[in-house]
N, C-alpha and C. Protein backbone atom coordinates (compact mmCIF):
# COMPACT_ATOMS: atom_id res chain seq x y z
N UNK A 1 25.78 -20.57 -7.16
CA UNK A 1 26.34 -20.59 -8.49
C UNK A 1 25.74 -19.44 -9.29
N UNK A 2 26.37 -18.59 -9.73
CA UNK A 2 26.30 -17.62 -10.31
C UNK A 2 26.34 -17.52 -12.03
N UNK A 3 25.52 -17.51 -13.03
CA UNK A 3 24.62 -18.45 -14.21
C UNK A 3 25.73 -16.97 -15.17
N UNK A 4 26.44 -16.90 -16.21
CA UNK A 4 27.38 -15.97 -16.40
C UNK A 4 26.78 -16.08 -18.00
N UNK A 5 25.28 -15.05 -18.24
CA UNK A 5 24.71 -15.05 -19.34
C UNK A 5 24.39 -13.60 -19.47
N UNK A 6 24.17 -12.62 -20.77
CA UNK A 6 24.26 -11.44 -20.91
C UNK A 6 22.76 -11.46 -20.94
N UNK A 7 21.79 -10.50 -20.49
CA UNK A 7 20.27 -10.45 -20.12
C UNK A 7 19.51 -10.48 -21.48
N UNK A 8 20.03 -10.37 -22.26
CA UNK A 8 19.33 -10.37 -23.36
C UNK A 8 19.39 -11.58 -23.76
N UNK A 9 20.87 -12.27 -23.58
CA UNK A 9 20.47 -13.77 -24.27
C UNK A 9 19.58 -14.89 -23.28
N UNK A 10 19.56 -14.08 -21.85
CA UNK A 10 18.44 -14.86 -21.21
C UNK A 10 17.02 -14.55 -21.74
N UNK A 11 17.02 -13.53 -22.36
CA UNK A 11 15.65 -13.06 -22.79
C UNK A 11 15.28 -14.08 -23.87
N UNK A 12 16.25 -13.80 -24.88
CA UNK A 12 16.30 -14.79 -26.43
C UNK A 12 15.96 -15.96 -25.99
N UNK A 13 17.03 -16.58 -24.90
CA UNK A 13 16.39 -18.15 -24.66
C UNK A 13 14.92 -18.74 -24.45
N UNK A 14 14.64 -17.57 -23.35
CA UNK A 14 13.84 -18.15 -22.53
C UNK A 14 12.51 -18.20 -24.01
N UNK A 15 12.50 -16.87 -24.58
CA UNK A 15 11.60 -16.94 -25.43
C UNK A 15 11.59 -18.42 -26.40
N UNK A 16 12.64 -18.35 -26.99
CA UNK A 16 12.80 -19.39 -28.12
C UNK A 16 12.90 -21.03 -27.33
N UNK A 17 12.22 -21.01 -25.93
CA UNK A 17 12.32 -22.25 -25.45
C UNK A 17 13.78 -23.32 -25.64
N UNK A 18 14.50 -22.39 -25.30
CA UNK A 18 16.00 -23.52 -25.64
C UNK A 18 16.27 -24.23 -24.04
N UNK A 19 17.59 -24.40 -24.48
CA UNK A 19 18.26 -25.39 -23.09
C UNK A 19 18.20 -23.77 -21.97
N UNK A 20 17.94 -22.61 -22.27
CA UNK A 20 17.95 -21.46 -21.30
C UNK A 20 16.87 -21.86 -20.32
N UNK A 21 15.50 -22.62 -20.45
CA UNK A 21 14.67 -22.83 -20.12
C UNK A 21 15.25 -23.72 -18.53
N UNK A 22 15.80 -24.83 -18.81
CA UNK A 22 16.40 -25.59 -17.86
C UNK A 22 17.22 -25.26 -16.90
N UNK A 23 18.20 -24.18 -18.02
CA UNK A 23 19.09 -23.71 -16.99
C UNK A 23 18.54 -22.84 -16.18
N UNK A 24 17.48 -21.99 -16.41
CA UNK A 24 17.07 -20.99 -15.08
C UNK A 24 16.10 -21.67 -14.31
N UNK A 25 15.34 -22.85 -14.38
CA UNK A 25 14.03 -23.58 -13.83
C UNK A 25 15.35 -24.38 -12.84
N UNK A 26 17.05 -24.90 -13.09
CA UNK A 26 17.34 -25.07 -11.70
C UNK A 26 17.95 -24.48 -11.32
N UNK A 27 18.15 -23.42 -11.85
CA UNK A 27 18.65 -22.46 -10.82
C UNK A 27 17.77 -21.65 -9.57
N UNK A 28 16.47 -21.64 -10.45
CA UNK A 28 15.19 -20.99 -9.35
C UNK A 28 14.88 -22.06 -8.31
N UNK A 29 15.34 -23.40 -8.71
CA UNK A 29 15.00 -24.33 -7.94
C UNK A 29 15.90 -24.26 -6.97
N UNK A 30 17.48 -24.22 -7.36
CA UNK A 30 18.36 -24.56 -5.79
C UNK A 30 18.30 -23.39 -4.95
N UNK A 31 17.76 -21.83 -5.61
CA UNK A 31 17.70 -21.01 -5.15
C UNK A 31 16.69 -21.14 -4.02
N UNK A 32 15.34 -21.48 -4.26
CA UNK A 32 14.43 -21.53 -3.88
C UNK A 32 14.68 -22.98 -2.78
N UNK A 33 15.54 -23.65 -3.19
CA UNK A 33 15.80 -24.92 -2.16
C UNK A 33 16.29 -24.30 -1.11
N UNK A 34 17.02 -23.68 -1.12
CA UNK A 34 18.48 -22.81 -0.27
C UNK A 34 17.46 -22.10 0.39
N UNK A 35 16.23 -21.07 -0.02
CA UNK A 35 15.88 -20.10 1.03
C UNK A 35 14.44 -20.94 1.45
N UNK A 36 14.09 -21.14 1.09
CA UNK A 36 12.70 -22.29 1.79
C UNK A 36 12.80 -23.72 1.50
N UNK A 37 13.54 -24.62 1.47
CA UNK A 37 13.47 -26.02 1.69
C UNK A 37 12.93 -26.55 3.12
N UNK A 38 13.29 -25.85 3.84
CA UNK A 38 12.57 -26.60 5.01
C UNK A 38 11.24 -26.74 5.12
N UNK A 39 10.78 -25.56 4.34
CA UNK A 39 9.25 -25.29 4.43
C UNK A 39 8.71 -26.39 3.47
N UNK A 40 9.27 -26.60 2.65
CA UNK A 40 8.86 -27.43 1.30
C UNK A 40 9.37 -28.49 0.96
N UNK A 41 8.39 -29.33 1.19
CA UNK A 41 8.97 -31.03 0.20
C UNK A 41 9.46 -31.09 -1.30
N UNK A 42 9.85 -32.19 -1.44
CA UNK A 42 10.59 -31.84 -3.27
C UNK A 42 9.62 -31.69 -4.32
N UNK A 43 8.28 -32.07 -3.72
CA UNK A 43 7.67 -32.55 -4.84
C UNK A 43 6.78 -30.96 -5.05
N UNK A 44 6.64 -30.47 -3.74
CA UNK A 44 6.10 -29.17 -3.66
C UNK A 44 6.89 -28.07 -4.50
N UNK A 45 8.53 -28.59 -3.84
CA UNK A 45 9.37 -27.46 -4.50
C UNK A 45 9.72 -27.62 -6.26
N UNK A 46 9.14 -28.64 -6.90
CA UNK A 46 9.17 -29.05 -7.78
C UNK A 46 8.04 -28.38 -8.56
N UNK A 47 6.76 -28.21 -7.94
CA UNK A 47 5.55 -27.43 -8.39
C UNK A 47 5.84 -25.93 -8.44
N UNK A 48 6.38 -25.42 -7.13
CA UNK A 48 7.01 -24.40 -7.00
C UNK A 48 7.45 -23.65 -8.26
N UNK A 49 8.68 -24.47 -8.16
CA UNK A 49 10.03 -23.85 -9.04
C UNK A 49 8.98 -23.96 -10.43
N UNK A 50 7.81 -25.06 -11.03
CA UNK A 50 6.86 -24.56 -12.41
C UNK A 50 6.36 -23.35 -12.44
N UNK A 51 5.59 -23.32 -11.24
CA UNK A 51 4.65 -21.91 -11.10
C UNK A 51 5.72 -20.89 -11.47
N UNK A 52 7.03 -20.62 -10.91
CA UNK A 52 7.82 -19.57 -11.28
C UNK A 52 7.88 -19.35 -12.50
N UNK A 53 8.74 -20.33 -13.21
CA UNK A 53 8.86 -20.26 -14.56
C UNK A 53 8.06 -19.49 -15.01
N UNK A 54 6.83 -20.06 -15.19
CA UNK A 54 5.40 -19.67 -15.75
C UNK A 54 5.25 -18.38 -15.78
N UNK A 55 5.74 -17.89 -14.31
CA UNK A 55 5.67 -16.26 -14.18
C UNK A 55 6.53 -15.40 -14.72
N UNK A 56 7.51 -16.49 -14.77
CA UNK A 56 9.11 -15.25 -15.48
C UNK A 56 8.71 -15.31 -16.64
N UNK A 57 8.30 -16.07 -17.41
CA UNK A 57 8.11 -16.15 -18.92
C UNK A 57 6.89 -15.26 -19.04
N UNK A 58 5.81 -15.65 -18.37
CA UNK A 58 4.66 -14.32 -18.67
C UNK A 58 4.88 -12.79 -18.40
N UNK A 59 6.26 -12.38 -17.55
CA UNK A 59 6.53 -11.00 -17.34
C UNK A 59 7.61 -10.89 -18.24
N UNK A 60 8.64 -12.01 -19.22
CA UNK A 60 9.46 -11.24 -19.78
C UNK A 60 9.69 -9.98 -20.32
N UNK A 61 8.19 -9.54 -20.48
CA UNK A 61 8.17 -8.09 -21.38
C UNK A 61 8.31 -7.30 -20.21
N UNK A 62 8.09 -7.37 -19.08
CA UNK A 62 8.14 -5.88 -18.14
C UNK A 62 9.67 -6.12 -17.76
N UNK A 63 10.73 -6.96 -18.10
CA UNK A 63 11.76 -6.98 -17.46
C UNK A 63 12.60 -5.52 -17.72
N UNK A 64 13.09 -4.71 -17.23
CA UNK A 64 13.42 -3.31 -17.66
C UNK A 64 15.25 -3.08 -17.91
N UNK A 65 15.63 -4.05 -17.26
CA UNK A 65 17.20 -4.11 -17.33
C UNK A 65 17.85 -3.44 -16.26
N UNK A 66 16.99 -3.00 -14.63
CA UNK A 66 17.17 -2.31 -13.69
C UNK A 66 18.30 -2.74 -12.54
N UNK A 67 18.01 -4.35 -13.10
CA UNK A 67 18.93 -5.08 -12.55
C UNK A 67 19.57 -6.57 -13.52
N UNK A 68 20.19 -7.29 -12.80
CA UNK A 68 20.84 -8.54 -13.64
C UNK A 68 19.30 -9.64 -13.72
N UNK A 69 19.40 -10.11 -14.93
CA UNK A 69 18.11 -11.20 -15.19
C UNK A 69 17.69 -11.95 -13.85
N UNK A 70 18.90 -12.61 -13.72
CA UNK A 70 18.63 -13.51 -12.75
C UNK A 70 18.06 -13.07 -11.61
N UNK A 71 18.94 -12.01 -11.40
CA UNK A 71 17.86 -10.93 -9.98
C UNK A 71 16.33 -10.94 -10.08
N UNK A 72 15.86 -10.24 -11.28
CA UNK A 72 15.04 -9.99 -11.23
C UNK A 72 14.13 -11.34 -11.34
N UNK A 73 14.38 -12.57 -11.95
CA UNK A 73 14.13 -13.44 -11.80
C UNK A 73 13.61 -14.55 -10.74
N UNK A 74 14.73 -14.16 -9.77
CA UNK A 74 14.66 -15.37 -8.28
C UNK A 74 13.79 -14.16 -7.43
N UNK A 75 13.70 -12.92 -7.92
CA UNK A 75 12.52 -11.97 -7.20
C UNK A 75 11.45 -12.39 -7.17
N UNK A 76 11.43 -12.59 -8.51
CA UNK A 76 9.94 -13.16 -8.83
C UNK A 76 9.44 -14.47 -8.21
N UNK A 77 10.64 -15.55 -8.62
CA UNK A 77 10.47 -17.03 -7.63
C UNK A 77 10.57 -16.66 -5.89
N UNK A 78 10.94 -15.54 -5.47
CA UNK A 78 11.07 -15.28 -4.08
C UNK A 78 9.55 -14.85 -3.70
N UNK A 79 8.73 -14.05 -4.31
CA UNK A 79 7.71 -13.38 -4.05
C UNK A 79 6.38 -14.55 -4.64
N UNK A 80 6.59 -15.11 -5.11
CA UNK A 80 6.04 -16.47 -5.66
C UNK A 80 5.59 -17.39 -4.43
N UNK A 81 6.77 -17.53 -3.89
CA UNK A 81 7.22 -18.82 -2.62
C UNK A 81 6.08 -17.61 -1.40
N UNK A 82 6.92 -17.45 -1.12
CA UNK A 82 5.87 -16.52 0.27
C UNK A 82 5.05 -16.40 -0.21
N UNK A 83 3.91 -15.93 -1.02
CA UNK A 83 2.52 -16.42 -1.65
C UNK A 83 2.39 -17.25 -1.30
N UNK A 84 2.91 -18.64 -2.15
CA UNK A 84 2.59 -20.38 -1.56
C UNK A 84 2.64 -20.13 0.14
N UNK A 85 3.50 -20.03 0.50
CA UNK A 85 3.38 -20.17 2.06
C UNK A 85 2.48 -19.49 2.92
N UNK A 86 2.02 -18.46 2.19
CA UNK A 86 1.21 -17.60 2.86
C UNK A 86 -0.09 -18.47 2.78
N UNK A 87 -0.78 -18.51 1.46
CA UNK A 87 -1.86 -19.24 1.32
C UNK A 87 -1.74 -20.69 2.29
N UNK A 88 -0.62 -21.59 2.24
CA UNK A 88 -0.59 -22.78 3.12
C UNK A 88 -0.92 -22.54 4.62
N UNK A 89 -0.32 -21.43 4.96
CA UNK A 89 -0.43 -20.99 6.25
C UNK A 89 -1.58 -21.05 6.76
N UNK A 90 -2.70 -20.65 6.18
CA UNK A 90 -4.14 -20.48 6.67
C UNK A 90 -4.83 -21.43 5.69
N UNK A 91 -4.24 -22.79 5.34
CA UNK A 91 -4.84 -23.15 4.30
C UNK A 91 -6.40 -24.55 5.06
N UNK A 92 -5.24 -24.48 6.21
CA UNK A 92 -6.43 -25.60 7.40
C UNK A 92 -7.01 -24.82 8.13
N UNK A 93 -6.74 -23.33 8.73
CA UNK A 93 -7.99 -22.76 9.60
C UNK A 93 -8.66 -22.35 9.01
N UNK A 94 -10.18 -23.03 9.34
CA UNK A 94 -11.39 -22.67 9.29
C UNK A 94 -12.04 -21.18 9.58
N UNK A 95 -12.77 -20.38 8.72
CA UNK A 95 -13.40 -19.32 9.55
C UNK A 95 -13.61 -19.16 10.53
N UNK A 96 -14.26 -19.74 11.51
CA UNK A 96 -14.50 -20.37 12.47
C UNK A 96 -13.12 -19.95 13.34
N UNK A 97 -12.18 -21.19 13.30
CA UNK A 97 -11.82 -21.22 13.79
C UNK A 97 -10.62 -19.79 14.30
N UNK A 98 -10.63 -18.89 13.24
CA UNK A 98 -10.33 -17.62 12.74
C UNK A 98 -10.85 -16.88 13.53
N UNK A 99 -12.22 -16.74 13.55
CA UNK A 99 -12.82 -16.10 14.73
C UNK A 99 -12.83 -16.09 16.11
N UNK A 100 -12.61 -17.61 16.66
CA UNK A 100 -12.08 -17.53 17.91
C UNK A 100 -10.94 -17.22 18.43
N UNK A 101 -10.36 -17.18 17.28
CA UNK A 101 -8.61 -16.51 17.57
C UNK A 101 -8.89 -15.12 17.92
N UNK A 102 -10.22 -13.82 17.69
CA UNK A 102 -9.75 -12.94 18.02
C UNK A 102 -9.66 -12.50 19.20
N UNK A 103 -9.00 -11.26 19.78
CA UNK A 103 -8.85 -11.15 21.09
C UNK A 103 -9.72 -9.66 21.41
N UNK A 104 -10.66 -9.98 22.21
CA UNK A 104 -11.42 -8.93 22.86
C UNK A 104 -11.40 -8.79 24.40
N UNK A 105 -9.83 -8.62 24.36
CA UNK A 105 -9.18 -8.87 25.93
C UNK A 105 -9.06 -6.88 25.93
N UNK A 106 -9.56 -6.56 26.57
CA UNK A 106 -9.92 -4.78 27.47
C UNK A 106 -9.11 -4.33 28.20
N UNK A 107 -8.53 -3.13 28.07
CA UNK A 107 -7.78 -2.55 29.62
C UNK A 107 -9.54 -2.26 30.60
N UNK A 108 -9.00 -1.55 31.77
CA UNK A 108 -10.14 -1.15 32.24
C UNK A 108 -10.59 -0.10 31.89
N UNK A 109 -11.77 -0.32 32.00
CA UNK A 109 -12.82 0.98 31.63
C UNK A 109 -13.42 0.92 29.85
N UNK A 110 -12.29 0.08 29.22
CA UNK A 110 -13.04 -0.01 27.66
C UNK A 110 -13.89 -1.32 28.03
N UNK A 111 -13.98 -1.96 29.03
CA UNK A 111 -14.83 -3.31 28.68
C UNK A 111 -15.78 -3.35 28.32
N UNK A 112 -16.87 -2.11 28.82
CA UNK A 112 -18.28 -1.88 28.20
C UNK A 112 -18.08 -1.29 27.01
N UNK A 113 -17.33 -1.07 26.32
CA UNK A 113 -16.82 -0.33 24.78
C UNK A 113 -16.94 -1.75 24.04
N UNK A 114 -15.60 -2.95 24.73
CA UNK A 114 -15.67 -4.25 24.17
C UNK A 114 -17.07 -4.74 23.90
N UNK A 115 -17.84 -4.84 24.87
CA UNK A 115 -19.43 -5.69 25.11
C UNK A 115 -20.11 -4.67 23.75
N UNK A 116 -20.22 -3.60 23.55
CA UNK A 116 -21.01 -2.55 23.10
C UNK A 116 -20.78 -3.30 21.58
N UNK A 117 -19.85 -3.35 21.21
CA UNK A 117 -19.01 -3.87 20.34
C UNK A 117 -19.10 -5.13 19.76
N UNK A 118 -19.07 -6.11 20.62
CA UNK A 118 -19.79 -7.59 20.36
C UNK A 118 -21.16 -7.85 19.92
N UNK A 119 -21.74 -7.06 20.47
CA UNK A 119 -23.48 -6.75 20.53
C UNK A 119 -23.69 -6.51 19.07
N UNK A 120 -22.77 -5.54 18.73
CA UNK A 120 -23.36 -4.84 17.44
C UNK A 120 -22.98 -5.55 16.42
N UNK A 121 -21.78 -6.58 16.35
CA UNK A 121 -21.45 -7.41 16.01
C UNK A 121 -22.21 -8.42 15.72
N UNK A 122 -23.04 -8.92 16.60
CA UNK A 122 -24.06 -10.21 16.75
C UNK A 122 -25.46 -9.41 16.26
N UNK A 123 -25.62 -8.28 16.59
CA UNK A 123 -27.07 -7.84 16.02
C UNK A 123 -27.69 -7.14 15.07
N UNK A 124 -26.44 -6.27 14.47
CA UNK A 124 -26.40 -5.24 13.65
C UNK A 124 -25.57 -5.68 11.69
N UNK A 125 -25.09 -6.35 12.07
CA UNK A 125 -24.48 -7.21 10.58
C UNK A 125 -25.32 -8.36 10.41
N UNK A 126 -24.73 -8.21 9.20
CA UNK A 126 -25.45 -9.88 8.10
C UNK A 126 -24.80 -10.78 8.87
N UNK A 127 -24.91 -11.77 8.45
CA UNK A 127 -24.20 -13.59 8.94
C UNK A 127 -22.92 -13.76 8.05
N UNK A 128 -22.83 -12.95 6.88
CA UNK A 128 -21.67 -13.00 5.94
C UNK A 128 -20.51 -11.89 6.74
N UNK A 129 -20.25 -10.42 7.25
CA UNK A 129 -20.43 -9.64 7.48
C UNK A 129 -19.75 -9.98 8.77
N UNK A 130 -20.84 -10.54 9.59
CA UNK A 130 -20.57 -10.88 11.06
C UNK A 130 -19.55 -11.83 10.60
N UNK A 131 -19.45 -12.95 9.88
CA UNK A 131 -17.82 -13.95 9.60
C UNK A 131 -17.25 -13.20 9.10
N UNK A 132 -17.16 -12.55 8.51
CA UNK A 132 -15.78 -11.81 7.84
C UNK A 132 -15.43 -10.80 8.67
N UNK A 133 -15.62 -9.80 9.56
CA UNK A 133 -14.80 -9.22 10.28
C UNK A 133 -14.60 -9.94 11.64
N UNK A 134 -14.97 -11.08 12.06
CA UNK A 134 -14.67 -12.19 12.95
C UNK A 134 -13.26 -12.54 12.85
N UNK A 135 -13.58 -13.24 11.44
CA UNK A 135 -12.62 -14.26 10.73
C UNK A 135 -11.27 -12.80 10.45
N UNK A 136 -11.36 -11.44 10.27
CA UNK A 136 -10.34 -11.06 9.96
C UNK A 136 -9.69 -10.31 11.29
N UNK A 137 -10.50 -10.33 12.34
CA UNK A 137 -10.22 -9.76 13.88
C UNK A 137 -8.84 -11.05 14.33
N UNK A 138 -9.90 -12.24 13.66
CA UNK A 138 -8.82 -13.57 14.11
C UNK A 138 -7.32 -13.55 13.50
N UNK A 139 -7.20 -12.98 12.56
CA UNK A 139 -5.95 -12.68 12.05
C UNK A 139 -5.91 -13.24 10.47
N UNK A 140 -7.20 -13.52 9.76
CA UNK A 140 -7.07 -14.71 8.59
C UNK A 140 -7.07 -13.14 7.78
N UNK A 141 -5.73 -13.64 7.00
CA UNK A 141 -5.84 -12.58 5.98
C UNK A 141 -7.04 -12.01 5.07
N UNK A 142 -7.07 -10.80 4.41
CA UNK A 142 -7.66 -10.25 3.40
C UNK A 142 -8.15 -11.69 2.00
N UNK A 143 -6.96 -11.84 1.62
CA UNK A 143 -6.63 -12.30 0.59
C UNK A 143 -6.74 -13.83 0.84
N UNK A 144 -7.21 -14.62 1.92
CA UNK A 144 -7.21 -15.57 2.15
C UNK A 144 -9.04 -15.73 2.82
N UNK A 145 -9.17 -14.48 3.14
CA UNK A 145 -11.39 -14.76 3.21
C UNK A 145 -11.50 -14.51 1.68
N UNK A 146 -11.41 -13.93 0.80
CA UNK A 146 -11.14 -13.45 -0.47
C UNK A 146 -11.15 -15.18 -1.31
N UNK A 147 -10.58 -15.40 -1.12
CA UNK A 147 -9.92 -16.66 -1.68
C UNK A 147 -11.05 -17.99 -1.49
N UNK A 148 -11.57 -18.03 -0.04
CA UNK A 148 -12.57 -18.63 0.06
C UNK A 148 -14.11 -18.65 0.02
N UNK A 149 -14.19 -17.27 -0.12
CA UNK A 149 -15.56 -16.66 -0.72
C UNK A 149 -15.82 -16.69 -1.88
N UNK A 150 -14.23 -16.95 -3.09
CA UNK A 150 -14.48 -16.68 -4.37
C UNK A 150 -14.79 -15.55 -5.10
N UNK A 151 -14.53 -14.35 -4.40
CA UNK A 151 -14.30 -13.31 -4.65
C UNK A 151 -13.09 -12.37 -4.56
N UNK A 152 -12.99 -11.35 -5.59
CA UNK A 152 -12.03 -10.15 -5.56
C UNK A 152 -11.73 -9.71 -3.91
N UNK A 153 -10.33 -9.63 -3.73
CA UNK A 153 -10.07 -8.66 -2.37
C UNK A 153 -10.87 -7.14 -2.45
N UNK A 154 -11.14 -7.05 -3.57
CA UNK A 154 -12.23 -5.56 -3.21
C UNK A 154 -13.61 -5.61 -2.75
N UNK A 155 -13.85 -7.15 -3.23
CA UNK A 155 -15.43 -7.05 -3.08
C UNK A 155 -15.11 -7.39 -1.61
N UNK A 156 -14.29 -8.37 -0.72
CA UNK A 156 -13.41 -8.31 0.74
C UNK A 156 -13.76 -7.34 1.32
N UNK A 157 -13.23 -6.23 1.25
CA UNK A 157 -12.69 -4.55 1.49
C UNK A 157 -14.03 -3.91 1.57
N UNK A 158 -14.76 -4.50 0.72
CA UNK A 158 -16.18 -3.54 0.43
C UNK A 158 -17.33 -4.09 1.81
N UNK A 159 -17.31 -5.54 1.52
CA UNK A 159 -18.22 -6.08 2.95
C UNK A 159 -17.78 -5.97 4.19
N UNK A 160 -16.09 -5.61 4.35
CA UNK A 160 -15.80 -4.99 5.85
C UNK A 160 -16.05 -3.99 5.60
N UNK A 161 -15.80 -2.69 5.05
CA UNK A 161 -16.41 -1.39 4.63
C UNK A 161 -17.75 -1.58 5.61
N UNK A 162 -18.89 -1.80 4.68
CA UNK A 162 -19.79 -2.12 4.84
C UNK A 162 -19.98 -2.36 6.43
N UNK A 163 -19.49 -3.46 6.58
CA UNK A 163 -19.91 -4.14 8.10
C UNK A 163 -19.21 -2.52 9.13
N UNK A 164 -18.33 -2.10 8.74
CA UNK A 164 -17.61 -1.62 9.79
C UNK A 164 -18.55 0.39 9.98
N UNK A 165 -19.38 0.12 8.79
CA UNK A 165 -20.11 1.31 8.85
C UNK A 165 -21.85 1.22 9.67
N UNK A 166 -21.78 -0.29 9.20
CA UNK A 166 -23.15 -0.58 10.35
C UNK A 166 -22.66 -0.50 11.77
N UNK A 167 -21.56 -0.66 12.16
CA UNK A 167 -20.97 -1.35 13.46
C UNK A 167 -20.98 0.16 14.38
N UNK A 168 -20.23 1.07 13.16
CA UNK A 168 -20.21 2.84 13.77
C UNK A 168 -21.72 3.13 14.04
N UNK A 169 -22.73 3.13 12.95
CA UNK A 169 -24.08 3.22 13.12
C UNK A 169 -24.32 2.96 14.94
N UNK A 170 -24.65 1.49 14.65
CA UNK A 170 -24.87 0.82 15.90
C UNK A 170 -24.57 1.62 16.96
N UNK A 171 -23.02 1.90 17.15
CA UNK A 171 -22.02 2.14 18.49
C UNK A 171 -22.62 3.56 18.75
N UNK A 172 -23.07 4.43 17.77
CA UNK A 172 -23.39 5.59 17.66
C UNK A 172 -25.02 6.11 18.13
N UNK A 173 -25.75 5.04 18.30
CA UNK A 173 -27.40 4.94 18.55
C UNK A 173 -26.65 4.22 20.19
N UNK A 174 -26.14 3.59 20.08
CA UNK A 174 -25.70 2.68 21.62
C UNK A 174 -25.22 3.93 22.37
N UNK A 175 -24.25 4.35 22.01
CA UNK A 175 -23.99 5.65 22.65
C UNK A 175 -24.49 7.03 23.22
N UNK A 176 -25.79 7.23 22.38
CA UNK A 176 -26.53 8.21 22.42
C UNK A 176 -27.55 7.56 23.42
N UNK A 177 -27.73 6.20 23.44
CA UNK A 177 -29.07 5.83 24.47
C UNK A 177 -28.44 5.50 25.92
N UNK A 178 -27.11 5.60 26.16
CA UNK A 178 -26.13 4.87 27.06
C UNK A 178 -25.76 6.35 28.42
């Protein structure tokens, strides 16, 4: 269903909290039913379709007129949803269990590269350091060790930094004595 309102009076509404409010919270909803319902229960997609709102109303000012409201709108509830799902996705594996997911499976001839590698891993990093490029070898997002450390994705970025410059160190003294 296609919502037949001129972008500005979606703007006016949404600001002045009228019945505009309702009408786009179900429209983001059947939208959002239609492209992820399977993924999502009602009560989820019900939280969902709030969080959006929340967001369209806090960006009304960057809306530029590049496209139709609503577009730019169910963008926002689209990029919203994959967030939620993303975070759910890894929301039960454990660090841990992150880490054993990674794969330090070798063609031949890198296997002593692999071992060299593990070593420096286990001997040469912190215990924070050593989980976080574990946990991100395993595949657990940036933004999801980030999330559970309680820190910025930069300060993230900075302790693999970090780890991945001790690790060269290491490989580089291993190499020279090898």
């Amino acid at each position: 269903m296609q919502l037949e309102h001129d972008d500005q009076v979606w703007i006016d509404g949404l600001r002045a909290q009228t019945a505009m409010v309702g009408e786009l919270r179900d429209f983001l909803r059947r939208t959002l039913a239609k492209g992820f319902g399977r993924q999502l229960q009602d009560a989820d997609l019900d939280d969902l379709t709030q969080d959006c709102m929340v967001r369209v109303q806090q960006k009304l000012d960057t809306f530029a007129g590049q496209s139709r409201f609503t577009t730019w709108a169910v963008t926002i509830a689209v990029n919203c949803a994959v967030s939620e799902l993303r975070k759910r996705r890894y929301q039960h594996v454990s660090i841990d269990e992150a880490s054993e997911r990674a794969d330090w499976s070798a063609d031949q001839g890198d296997e002593q590269r692999v071992a060299q590698l593990q070593r420096g891993i286990a001997e040469a990093l912190t215990e924070r350091q050593r989980e976080a490029i574990q946990a991100a070898l395993g595949g657990l997002p940036l933004t999801e060790l980030a999330r559970r450390y309680g820190v910025s994705q930069g300060a993230v970025y900075k302790l693999l930094h970090d780890a991945r410059r001790r690790l060269k160190q290491f490989l580089e003294v291993e190499g020279a004595s090898t």
